[in-house]
C-alpha atoms as a PDB file:
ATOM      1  CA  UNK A   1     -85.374 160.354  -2.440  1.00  0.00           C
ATOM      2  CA  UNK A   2     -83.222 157.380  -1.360  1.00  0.00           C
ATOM      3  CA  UNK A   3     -83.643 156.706   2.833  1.00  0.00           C
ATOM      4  CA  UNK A   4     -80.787 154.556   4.671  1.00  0.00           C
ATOM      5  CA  UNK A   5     -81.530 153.511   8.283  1.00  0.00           C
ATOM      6  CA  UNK A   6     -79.530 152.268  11.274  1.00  0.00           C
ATOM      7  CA  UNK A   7     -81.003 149.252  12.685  1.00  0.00           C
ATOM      8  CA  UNK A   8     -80.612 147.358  16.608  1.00  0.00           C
ATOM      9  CA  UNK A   9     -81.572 143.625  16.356  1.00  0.00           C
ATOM     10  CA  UNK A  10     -81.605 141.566  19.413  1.00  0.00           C
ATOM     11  CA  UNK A  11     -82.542 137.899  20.187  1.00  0.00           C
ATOM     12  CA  UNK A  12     -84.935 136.133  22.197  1.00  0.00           C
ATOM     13  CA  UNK A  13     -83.332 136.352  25.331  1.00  0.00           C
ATOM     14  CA  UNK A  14     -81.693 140.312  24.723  1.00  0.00           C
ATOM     15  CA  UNK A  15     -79.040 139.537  26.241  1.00  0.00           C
ATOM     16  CA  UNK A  16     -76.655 140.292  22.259  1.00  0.00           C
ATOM     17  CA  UNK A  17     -77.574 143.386  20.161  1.00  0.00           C
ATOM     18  CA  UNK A  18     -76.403 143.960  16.680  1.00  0.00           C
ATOM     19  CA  UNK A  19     -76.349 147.730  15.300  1.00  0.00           C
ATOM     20  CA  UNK A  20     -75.798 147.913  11.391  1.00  0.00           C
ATOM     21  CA  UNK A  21     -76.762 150.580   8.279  1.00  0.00           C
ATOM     22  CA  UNK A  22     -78.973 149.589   5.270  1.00  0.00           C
ATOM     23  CA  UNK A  23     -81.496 151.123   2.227  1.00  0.00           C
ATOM     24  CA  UNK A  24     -83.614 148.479   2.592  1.00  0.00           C
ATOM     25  CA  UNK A  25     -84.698 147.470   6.371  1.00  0.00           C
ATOM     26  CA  UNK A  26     -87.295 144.538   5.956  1.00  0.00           C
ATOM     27  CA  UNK A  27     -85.043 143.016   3.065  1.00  0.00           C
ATOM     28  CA  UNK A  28     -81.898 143.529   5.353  1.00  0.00           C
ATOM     29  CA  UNK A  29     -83.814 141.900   8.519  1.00  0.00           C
ATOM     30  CA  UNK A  30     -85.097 138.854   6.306  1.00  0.00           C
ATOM     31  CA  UNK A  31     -81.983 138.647   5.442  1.00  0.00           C
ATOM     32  CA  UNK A  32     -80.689 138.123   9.170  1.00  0.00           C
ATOM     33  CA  UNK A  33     -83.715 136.171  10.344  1.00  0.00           C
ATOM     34  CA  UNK A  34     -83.118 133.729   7.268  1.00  0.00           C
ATOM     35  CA  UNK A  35     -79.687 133.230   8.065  1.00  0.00           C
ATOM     36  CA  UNK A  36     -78.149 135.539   5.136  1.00  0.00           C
ATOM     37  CA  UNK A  37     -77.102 138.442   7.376  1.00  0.00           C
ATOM     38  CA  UNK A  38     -73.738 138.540   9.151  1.00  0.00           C
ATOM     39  CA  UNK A  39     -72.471 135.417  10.718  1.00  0.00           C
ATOM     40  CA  UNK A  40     -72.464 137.287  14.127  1.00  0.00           C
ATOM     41  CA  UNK A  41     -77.014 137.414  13.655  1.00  0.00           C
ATOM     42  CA  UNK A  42     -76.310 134.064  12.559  1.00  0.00           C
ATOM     43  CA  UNK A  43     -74.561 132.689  15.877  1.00  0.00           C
ATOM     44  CA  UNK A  44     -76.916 134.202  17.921  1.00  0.00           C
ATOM     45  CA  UNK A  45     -79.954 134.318  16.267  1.00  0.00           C
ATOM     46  CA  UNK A  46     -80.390 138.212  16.441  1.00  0.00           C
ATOM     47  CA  UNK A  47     -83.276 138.637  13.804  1.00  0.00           C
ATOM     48  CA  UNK A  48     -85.747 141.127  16.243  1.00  0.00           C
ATOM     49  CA  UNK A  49     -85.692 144.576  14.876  1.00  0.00           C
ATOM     50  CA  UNK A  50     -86.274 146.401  18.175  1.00  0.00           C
ATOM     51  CA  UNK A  51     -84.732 150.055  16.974  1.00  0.00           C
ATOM     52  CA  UNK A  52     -84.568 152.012  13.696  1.00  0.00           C
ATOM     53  CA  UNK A  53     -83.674 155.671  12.441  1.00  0.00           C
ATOM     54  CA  UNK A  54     -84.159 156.993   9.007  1.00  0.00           C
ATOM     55  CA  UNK A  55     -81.773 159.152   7.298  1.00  0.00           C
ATOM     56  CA  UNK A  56     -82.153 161.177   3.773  1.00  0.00           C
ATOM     57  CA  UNK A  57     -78.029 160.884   3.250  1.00  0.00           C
ATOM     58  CA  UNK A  58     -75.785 157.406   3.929  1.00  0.00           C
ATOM     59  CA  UNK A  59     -73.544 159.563   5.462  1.00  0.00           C
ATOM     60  CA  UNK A  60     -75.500 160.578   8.360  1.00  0.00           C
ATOM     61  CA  UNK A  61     -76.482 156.746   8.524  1.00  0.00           C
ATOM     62  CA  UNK A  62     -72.966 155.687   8.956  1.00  0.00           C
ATOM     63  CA  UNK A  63     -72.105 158.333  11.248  1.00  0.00           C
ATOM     64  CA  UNK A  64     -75.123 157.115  13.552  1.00  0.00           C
ATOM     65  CA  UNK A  65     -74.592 153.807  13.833  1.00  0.00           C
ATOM     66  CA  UNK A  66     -71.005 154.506  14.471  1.00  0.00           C
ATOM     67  CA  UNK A  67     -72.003 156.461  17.404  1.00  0.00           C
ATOM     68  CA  UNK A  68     -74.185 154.072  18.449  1.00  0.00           C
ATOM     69  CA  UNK A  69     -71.806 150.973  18.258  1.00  0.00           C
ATOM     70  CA  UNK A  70     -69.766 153.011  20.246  1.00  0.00           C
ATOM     71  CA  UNK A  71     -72.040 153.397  23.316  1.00  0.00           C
ATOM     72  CA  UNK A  72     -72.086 151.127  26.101  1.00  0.00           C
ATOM     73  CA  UNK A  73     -75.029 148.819  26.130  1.00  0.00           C
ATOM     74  CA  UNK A  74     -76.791 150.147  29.281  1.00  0.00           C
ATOM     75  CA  UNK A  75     -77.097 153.641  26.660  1.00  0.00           C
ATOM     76  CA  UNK A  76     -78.252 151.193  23.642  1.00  0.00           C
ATOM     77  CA  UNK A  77     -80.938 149.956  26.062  1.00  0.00           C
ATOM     78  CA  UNK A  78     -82.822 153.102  27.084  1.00  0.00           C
ATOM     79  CA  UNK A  79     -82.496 154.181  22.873  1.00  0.00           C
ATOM     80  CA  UNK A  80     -84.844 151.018  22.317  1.00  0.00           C
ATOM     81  CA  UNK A  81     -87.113 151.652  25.519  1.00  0.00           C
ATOM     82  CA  UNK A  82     -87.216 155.176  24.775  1.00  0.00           C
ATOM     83  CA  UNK A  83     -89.634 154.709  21.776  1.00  0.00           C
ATOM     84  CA  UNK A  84     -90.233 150.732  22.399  1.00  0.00           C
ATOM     85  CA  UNK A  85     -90.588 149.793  26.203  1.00  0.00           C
ATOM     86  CA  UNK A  86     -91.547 146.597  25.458  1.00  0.00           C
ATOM     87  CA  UNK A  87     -88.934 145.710  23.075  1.00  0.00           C
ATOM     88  CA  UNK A  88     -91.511 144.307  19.996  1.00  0.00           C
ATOM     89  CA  UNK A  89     -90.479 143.527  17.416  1.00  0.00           C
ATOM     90  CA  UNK A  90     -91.325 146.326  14.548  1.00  0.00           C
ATOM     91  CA  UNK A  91     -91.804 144.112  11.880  1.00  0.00           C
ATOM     92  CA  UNK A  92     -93.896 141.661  13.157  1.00  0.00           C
ATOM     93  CA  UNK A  93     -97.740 142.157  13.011  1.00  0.00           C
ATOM     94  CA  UNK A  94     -99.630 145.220  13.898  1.00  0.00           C
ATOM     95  CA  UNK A  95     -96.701 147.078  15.742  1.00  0.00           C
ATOM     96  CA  UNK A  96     -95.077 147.600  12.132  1.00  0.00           C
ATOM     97  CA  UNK A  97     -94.329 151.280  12.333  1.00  0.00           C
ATOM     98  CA  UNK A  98     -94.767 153.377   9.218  1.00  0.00           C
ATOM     99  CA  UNK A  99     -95.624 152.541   6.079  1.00  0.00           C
ATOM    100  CA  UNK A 100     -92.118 151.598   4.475  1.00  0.00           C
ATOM    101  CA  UNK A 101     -92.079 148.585   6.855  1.00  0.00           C
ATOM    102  CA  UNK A 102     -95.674 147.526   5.998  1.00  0.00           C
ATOM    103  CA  UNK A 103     -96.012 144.531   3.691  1.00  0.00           C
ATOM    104  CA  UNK A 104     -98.590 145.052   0.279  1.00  0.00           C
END
């Protein structure tokens, strides 16, 4: 079974957000925090995955972060501090979540 997730990034300062769709998150993040992703990350240093959904068919995916680009940012922020008050970052350390995102 193939999974596809929509993705928010933000910077440092969270003051930019970047929504996008991939089948691999911690290749697709790597890719923005090295500098690889979208020249948009790569002006503004968005590399903090702060938000993700999984979804069993791209279509869904798409659909989702569609809807989501399409929200005004004051609705983007309470998705993130819905299930991430804090606004870690989900890759980094011990507040990896699940075990797709987990290194090893």
């Amino acid at each position: 079974m193939n999974a596809y997730y929509v993705y928010i990034l933000t910077n440092v300062k969270r003051n930019v957000m970047y929504v996008g769709v991939t089948s691999e998150l911690q290749n697709r993040v790597a890719e923005h925090a090295d500098g690889r992703g979208s020249s948009f990350t790569r002006e503004y240093r968005v590399n903090t995955l702060v938000h993700f959904e999984e979804f069993q068919y791209v279509d869904e995916a798409i659909s989702r972060e569609k809807e989501i680009k399409g929200w005004r940012r004051s609705k983007k922020d309470a998705l993130v501090e819905a299930a991430n008050p804090t606004w870690a970052d989900l890759l980094a350390g011990d507040t990896a979540k699940g075990p797709s995102l987990r290194s090893g």
